[in-house]
Protein backbone atom coordinates (compact mmCIF):
# COMPACT_ATOMS: atom_id res chain seq x y z
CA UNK A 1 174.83 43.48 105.93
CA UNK A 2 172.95 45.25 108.63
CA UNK A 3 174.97 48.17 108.76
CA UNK A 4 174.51 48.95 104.81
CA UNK A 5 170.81 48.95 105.45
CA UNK A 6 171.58 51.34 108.75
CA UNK A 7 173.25 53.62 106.23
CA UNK A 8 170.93 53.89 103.68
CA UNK A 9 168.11 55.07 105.84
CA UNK A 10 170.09 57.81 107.87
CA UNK A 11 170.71 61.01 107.17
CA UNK A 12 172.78 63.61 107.12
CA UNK A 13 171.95 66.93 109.00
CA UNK A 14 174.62 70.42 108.93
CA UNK A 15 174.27 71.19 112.73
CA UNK A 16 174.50 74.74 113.55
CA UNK A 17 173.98 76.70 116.31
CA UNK A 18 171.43 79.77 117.45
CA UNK A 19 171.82 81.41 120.90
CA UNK A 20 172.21 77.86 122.94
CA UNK A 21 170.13 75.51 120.73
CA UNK A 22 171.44 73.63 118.22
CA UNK A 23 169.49 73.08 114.95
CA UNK A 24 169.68 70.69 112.23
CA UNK A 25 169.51 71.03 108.40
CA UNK A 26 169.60 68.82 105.49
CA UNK A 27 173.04 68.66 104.42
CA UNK A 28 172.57 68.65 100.62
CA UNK A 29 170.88 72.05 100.54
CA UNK A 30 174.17 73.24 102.10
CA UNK A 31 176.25 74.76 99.07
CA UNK A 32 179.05 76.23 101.29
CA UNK A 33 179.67 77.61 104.26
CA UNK A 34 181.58 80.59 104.61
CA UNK A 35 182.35 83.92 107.24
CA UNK A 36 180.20 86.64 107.68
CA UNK A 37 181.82 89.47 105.29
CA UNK A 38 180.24 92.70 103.79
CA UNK A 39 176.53 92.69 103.11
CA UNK A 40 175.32 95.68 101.24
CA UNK A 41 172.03 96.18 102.63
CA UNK A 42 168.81 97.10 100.89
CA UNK A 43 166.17 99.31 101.93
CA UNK A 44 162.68 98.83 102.73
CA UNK A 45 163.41 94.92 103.85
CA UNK A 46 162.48 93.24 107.44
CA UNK A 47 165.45 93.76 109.78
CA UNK A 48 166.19 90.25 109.55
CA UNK A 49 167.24 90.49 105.79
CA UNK A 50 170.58 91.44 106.16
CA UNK A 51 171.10 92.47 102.35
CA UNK A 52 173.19 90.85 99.51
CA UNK A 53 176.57 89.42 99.12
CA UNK A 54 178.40 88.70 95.97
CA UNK A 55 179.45 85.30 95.98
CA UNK A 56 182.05 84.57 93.33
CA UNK A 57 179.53 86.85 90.65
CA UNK A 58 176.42 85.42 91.97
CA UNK A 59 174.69 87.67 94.45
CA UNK A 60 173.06 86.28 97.33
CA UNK A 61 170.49 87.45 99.83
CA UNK A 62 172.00 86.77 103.21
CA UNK A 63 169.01 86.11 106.02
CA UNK A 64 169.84 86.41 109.26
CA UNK A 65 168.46 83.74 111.16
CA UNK A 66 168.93 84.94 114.81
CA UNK A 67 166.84 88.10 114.05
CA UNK A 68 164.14 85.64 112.39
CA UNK A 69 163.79 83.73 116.08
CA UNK A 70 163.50 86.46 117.66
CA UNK A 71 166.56 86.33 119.63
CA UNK A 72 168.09 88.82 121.67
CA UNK A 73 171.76 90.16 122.34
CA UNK A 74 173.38 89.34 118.57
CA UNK A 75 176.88 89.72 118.12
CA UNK A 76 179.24 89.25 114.89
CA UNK A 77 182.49 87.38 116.13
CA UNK A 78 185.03 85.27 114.67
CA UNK A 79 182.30 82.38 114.77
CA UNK A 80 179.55 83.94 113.05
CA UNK A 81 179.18 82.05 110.52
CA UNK A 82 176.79 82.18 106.79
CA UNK A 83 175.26 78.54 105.48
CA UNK A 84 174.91 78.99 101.88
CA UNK A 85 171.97 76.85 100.50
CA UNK A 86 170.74 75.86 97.28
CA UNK A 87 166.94 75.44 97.17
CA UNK A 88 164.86 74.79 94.17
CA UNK A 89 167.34 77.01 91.90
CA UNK A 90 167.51 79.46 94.66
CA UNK A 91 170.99 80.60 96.28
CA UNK A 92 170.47 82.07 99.81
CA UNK A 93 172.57 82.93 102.50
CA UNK A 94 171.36 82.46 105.87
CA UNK A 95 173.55 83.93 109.21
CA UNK A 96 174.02 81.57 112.21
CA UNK A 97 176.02 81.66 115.41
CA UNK A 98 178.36 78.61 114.42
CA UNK A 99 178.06 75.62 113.08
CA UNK A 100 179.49 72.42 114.66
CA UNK A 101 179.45 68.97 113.08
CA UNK A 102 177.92 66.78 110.61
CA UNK A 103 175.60 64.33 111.69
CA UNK A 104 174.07 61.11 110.13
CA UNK A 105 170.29 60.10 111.71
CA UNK A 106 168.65 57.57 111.46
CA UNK A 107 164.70 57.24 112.25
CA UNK A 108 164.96 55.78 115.17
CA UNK A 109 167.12 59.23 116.50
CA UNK A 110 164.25 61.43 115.04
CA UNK A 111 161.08 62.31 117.91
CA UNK A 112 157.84 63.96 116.69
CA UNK A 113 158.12 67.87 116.61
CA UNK A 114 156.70 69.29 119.71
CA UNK A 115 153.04 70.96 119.19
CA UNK A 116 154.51 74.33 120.63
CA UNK A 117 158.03 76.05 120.19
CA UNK A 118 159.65 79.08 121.47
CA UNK A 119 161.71 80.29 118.78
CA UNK A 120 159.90 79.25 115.55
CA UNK A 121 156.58 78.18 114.38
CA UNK A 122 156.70 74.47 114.42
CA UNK A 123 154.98 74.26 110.67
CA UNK A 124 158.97 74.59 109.92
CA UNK A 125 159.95 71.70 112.15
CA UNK A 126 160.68 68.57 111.13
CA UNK A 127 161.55 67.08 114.01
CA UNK A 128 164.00 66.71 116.96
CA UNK A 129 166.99 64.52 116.76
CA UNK A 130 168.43 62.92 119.75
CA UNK A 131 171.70 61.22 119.97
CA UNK A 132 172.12 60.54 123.80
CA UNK A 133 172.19 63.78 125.62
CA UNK A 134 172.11 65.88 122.54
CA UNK A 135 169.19 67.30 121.60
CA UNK A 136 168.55 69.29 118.02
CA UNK A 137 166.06 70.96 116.43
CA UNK A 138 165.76 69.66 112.89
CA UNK A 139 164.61 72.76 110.03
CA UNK A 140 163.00 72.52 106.66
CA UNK A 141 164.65 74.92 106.20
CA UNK A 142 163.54 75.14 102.33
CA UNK A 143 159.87 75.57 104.21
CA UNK A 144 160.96 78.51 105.81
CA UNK A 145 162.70 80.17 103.75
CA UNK A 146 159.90 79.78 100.73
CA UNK A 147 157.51 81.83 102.75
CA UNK A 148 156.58 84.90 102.25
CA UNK A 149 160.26 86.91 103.27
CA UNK A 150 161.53 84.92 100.25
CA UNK A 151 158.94 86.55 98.52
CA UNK A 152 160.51 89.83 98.96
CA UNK A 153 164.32 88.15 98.28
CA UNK A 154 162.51 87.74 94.83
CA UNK A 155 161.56 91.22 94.31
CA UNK A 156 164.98 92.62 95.12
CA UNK A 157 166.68 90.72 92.98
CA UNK A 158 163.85 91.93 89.80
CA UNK A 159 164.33 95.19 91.20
């Protein structure tokens, strides 16, 4: 019986990677995830706003995340990967270095999120998961991406 209950109070986090952290998303606002193909890009947007894709006739704004935090020294391999989400009737694409597993936590595996952060403003933090060594930084990801740059995904797509 215990392990039913254990079950119904974890979750499930998409685990991807940025640089050398690894972050943590909620797994049902992952759509698909797919390789980094042709983006046609728009003018006038933040760097990090990679353009559009066209995703099976739906177009999506792909984000890339790595130029969001800030990071230095981005490269496009074979693992470059883009996490399509659905949020709130939104489709976005956002760019990541990889992504690695699935993983279920429960409360007990989630800390506080520190008061201070390096790579993102901790209003967007959830949390940090811990599962032994491991360490991950867990997104709202639906947080950050509903701020103002999604603004401007809106425009493009009524322009």
């Amino acid at each position: 019986m215990e392990s039913k209950n254990e079950e119904i109070q974890s979750q499930e986090y998409l685990i991807f990677t940025l640089g050398k952290e690894e972050y943590g998303i909620d797994i049902l606002k992952v759509q698909e995830i797919c390789g980094y193909d042709h983006v046609t890009r728009i003018a006038n947007t933040p760097k990090f706003i990679k353009g559009v894709t066209n995703l099976r006739g739906v177009i999506v704004p792909i984000i890339d995340l790595r130029i969001k935090f800030a990071q230095e020294n981005i490269a496009y391999n074979d693992n470059t990967v883009v996490i399509v989400l659905n949020l709130a009737e939104r489709i976005v694409g956002i760019v990541v270095d990889g992504v690695s597993d699935v993983l279920a936590l429960t409360p007990e595996d989630i800390r506080a999120a520190p008061e201070f952060s390096v790579t993102l403003s901790t209003e967007y933090l959830t949390g940090l998961g811990a599962q032994g060594e491991r360490m991950l930084i867990l997104v709202d990801i639906q947080k950050l991406l509903n701020s103002e740059e999604m603004a401007l995904v809106d425009r493009l797509h009524a322009g």
